[in-house]
C-alpha atoms as a PDB file:
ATOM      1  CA  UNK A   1      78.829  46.397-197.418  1.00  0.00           C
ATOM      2  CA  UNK A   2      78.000  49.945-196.284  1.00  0.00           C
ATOM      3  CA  UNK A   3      75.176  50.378-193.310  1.00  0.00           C
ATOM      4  CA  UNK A   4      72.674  52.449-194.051  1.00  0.00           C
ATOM      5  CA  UNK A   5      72.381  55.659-191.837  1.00  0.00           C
ATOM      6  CA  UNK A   6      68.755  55.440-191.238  1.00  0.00           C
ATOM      7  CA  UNK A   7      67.514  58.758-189.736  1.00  0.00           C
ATOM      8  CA  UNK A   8      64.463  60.082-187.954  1.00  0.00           C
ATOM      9  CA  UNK A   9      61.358  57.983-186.941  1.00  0.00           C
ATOM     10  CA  UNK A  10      57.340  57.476-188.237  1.00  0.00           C
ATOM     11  CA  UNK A  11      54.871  58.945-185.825  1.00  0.00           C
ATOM     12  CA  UNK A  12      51.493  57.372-185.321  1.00  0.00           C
ATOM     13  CA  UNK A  13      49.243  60.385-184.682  1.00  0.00           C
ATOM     14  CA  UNK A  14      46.275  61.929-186.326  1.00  0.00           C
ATOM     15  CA  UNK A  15      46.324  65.898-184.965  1.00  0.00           C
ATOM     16  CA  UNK A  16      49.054  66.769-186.500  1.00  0.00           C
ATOM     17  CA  UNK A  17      48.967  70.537-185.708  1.00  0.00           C
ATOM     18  CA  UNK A  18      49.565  69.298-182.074  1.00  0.00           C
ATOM     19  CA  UNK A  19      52.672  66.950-183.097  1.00  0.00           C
ATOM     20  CA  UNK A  20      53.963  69.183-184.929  1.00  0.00           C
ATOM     21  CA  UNK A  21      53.712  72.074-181.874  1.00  0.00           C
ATOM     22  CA  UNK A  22      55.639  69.743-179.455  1.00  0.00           C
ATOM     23  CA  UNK A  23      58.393  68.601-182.019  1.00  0.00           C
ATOM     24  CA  UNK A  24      59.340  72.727-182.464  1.00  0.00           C
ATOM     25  CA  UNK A  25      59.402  72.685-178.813  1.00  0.00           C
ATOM     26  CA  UNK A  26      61.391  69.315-178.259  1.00  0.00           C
ATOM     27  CA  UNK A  27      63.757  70.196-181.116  1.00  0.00           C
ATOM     28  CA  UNK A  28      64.379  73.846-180.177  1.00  0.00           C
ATOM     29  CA  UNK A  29      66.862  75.198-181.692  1.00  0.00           C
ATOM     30  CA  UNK A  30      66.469  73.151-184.230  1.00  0.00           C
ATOM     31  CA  UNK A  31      65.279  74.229-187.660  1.00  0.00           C
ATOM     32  CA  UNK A  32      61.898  72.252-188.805  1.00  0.00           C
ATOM     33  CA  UNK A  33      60.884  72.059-191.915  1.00  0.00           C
ATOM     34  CA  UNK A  34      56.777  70.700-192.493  1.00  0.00           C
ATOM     35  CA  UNK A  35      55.007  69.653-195.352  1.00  0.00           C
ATOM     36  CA  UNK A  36      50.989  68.968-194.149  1.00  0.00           C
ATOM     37  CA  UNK A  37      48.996  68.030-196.592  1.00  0.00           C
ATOM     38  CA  UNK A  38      45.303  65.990-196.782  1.00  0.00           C
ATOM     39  CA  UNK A  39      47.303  63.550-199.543  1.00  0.00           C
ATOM     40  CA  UNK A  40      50.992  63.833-200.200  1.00  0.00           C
ATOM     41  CA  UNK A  41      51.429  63.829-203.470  1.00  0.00           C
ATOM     42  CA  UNK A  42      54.792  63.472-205.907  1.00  0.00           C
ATOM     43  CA  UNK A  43      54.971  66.972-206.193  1.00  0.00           C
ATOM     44  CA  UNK A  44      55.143  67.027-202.341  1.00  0.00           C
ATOM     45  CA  UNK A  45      57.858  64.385-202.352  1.00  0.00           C
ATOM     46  CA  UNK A  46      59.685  66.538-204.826  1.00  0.00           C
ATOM     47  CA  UNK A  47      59.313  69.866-202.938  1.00  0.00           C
ATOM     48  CA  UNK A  48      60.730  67.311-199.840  1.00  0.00           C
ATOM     49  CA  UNK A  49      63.876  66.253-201.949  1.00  0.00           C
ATOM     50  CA  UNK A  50      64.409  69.390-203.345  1.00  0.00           C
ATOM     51  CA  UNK A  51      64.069  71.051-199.161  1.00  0.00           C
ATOM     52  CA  UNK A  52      66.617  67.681-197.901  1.00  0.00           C
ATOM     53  CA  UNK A  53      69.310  68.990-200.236  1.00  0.00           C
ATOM     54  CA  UNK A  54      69.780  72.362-199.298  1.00  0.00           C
ATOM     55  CA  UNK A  55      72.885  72.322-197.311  1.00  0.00           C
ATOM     56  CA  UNK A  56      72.844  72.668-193.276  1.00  0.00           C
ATOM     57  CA  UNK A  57      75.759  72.881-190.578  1.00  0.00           C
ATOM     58  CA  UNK A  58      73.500  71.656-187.578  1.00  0.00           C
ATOM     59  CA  UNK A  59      70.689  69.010-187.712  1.00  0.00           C
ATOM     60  CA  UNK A  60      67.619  70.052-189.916  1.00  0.00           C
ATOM     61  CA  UNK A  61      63.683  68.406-189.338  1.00  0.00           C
ATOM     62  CA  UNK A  62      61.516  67.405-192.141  1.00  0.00           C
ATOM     63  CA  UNK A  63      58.408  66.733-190.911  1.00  0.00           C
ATOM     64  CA  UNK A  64      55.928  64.865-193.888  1.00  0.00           C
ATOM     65  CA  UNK A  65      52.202  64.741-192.359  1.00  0.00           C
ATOM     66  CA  UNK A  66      49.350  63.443-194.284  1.00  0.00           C
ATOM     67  CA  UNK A  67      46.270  61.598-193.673  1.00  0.00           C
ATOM     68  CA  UNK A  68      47.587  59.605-197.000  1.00  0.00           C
ATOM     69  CA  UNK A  69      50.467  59.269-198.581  1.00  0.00           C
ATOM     70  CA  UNK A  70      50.071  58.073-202.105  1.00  0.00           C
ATOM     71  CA  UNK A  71      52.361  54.882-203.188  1.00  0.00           C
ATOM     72  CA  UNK A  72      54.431  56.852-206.018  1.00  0.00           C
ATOM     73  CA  UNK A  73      55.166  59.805-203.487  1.00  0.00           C
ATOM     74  CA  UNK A  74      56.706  57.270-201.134  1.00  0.00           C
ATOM     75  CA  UNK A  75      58.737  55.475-203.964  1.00  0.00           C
ATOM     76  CA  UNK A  76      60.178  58.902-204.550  1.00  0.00           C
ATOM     77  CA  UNK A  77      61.014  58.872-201.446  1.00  0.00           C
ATOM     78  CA  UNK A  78      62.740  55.394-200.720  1.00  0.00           C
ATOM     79  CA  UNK A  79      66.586  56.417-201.690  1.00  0.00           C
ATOM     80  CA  UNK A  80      66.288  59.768-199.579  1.00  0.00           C
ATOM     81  CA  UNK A  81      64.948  57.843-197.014  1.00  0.00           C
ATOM     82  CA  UNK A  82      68.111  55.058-196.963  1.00  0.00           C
ATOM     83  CA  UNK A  83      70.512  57.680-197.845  1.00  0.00           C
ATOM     84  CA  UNK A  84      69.792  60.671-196.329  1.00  0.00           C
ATOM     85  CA  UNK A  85      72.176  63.582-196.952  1.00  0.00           C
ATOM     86  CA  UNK A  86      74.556  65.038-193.895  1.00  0.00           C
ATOM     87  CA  UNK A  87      72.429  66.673-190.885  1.00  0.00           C
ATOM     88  CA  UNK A  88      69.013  65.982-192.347  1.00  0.00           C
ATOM     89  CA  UNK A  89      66.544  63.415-190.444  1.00  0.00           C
ATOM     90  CA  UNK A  90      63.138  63.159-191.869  1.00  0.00           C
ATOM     91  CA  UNK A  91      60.075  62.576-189.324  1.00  0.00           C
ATOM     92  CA  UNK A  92      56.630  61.140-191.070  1.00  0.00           C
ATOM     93  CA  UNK A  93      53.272  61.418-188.977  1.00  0.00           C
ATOM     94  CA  UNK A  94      50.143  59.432-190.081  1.00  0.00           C
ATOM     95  CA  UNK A  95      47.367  58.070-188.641  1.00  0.00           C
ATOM     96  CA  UNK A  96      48.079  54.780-189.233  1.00  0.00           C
ATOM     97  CA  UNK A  97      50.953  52.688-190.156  1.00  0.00           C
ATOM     98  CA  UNK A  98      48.718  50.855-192.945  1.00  0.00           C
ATOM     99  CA  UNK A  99      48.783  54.198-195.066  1.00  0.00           C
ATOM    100  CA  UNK A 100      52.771  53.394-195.650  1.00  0.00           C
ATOM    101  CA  UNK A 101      54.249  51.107-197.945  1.00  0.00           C
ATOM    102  CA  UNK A 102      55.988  47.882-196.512  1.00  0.00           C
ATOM    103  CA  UNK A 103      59.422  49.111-198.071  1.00  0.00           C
ATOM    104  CA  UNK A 104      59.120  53.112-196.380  1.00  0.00           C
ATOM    105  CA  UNK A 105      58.178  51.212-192.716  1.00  0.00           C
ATOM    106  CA  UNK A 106      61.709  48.898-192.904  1.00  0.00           C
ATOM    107  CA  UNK A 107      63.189  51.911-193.267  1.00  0.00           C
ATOM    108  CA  UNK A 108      62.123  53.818-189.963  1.00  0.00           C
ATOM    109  CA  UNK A 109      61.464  52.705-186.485  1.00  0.00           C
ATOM    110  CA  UNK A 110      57.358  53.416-186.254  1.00  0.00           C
ATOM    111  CA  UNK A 111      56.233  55.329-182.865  1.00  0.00           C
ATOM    112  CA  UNK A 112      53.094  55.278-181.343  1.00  0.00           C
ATOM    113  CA  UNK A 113      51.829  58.471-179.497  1.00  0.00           C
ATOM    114  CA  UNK A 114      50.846  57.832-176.385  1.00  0.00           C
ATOM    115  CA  UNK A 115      48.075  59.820-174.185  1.00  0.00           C
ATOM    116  CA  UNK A 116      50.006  60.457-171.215  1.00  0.00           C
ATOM    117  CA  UNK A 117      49.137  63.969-169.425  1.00  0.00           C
ATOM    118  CA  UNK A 118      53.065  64.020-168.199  1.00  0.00           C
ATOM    119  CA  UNK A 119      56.178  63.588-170.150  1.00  0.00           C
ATOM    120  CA  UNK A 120      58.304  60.680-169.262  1.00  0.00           C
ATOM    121  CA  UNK A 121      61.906  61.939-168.001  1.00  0.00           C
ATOM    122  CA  UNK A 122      64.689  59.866-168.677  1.00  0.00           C
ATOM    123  CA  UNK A 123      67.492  60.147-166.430  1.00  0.00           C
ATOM    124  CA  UNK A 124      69.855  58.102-167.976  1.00  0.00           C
ATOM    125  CA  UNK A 125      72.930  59.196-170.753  1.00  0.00           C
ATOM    126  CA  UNK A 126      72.331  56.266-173.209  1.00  0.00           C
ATOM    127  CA  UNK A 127      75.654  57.552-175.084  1.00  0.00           C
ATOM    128  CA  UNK A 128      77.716  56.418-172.020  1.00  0.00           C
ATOM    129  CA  UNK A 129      75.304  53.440-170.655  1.00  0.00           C
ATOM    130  CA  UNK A 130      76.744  50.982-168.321  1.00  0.00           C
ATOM    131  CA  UNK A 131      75.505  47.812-166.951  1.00  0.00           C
ATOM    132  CA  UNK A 132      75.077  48.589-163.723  1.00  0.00           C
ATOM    133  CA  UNK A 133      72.984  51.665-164.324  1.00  0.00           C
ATOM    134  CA  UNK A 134      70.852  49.375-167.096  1.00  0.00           C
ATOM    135  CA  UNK A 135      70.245  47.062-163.488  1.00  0.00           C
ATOM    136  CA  UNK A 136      69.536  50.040-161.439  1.00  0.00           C
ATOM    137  CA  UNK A 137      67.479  51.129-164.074  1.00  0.00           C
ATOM    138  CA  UNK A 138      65.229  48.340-164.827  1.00  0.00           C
ATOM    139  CA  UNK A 139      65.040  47.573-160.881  1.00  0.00           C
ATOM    140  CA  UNK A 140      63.594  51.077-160.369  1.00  0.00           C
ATOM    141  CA  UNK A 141      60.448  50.027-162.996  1.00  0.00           C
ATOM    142  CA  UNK A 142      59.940  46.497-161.984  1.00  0.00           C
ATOM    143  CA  UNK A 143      56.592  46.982-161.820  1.00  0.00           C
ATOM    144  CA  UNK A 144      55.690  49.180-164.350  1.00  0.00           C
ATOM    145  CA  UNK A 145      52.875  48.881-166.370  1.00  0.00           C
ATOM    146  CA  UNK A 146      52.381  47.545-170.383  1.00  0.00           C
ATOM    147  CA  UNK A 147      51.423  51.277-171.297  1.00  0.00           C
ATOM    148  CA  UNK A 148      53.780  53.041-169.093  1.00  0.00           C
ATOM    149  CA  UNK A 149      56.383  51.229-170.646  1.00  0.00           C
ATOM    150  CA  UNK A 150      55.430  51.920-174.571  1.00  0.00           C
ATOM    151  CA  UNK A 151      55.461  55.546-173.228  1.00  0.00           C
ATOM    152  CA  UNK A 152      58.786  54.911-171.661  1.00  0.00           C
ATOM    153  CA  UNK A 153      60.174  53.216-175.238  1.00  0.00           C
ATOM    154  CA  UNK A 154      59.229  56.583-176.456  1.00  0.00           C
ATOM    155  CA  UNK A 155      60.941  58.460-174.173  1.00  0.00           C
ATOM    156  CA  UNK A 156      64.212  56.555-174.843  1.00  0.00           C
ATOM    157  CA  UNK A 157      63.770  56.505-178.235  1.00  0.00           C
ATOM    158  CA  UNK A 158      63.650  60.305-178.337  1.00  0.00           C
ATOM    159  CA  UNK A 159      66.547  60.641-175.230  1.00  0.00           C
ATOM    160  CA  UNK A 160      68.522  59.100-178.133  1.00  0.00           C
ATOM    161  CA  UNK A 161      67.833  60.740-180.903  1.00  0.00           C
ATOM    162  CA  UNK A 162      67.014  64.205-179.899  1.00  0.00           C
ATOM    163  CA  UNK A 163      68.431  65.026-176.628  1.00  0.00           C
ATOM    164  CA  UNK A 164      71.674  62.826-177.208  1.00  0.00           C
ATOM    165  CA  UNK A 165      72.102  63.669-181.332  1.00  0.00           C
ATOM    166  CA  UNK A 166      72.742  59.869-181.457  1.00  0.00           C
ATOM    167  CA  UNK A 167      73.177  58.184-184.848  1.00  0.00           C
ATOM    168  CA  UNK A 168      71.438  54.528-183.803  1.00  0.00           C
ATOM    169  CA  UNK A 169      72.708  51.567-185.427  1.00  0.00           C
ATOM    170  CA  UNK A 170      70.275  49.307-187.437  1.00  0.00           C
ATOM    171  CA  UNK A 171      69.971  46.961-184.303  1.00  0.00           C
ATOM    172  CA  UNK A 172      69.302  49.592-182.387  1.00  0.00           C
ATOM    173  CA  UNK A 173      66.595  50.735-184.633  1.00  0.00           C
ATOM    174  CA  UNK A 174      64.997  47.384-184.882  1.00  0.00           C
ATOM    175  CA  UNK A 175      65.024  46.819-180.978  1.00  0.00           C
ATOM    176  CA  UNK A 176      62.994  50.204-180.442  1.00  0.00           C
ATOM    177  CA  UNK A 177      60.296  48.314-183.396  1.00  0.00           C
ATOM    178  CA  UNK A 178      60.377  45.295-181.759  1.00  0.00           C
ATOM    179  CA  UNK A 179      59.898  46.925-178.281  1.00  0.00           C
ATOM    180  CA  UNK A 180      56.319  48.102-179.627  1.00  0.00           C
ATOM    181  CA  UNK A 181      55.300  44.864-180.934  1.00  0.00           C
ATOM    182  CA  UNK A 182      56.381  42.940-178.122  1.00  0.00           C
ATOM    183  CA  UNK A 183      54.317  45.331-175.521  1.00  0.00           C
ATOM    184  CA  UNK A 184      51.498  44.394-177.866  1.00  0.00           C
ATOM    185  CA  UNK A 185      51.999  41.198-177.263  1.00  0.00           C
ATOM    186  CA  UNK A 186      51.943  41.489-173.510  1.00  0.00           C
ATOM    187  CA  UNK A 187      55.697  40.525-173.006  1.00  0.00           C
ATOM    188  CA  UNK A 188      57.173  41.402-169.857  1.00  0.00           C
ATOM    189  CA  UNK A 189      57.654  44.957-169.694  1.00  0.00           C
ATOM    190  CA  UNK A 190      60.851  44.746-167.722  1.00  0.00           C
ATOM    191  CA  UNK A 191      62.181  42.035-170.309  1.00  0.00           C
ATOM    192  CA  UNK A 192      61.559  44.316-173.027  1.00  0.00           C
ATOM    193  CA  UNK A 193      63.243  47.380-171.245  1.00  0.00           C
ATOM    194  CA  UNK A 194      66.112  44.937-170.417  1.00  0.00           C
ATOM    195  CA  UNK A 195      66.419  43.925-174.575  1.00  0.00           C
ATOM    196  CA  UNK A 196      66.293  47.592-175.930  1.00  0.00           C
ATOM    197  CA  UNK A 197      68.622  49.349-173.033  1.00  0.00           C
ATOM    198  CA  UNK A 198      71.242  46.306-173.080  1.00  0.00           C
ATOM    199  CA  UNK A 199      71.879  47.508-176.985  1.00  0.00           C
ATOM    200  CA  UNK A 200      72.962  50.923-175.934  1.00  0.00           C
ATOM    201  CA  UNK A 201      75.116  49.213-172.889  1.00  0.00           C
ATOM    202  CA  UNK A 202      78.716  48.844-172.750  1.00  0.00           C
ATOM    203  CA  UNK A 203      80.595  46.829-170.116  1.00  0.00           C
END
């Protein structure tokens, strides 16, 4: 059975002018691509299929923001979404997760933005994590807080996938959902650190 190489992320956000500002500037010099509209339509998801198929020799954005996404326009979208074509990875930003179809949110990890007035740095390579650094890691945020640590989920998840280029696994994927959920929940911060880092870890 052939994995699925799932691809880019869903943003939680309503100013998406703003979003869209910081991805150009995260992603530099990366080309993005952005469709903003009030409601995406099929003729948007067509315009999106027809953009995802042009070909591309370095990693190409498509960014889809709308404050609703109607349900045909995101059935169009289900097989691009699963099946992406080579160096494309497809960002959504909504204002709530509730606008998206159960089958479109299985097929990307959802992020939350979070208000922070700094930027969470990362210094750790997740491409060549080791345990020790994962214990020297956790032990240096032992005390951190429940929303420092969904802004420091969101740090590693983009450390990963734009600083690092990494293609994550559909484990890996689900561990960066589940790290939301479980912050929601009040878990222990440090637990859920521990779960998401020790899937990037080798011995």
């Amino acid at each position: 059975m052939q994995v699925p190489k799932v691809r880019g992320h869903i943003l939680i956000a309503s100013d998406f002018e703003a979003q869209i500002d910081k991805l150009e500037q995260e992603l530099s010099p990366f080309r993005i691509v952005s469709f903003v509209e009030e409601i995406f339509k099929i003729e948007h998801a067509k315009e999106v299929t027809a953009q995802a198929y042009i070909s591309e020799t370095q990693t190409k954005y498509i960014v889809m923001a709308a404050l609703e996404f109607t349900s045909v326009a995101q059935n169009a979208l289900l097989k691009l979404l699963e099946e992406p074509p080579r160096n494309i990875e497809f960002i959504i930003i909504t204002p709530t997760k509730s606008n998206l179809l159960p089958t479109v949110r299985s097929r990307l990890p959802i992020l939350k933005v979070q208000h922070t007035h700094n930027d969470v740095v990362v210094n750790i390579h997740l491409a060549r994590l080791d345990y020790a650094e994962v214990f020297t890691f956790l032990k240096e945020h032992a005390r951190i807080s429940k929303n420092d640590a969904k802004a420091l989920v969101e740090a590693l998840f983009k450390k990963a996938t734009f600083e690092e280029q990494l293609v994550l696994s559909q484990k890996q994927l689900a561990n960066f959902d589940m790290a939301y959920r479980l912050l929601d929940l009040n878990a222990r911060p440090q637990s859920v650190l521990a779960m998401l880092l020790m899937g990037f870890a080798k011995g």
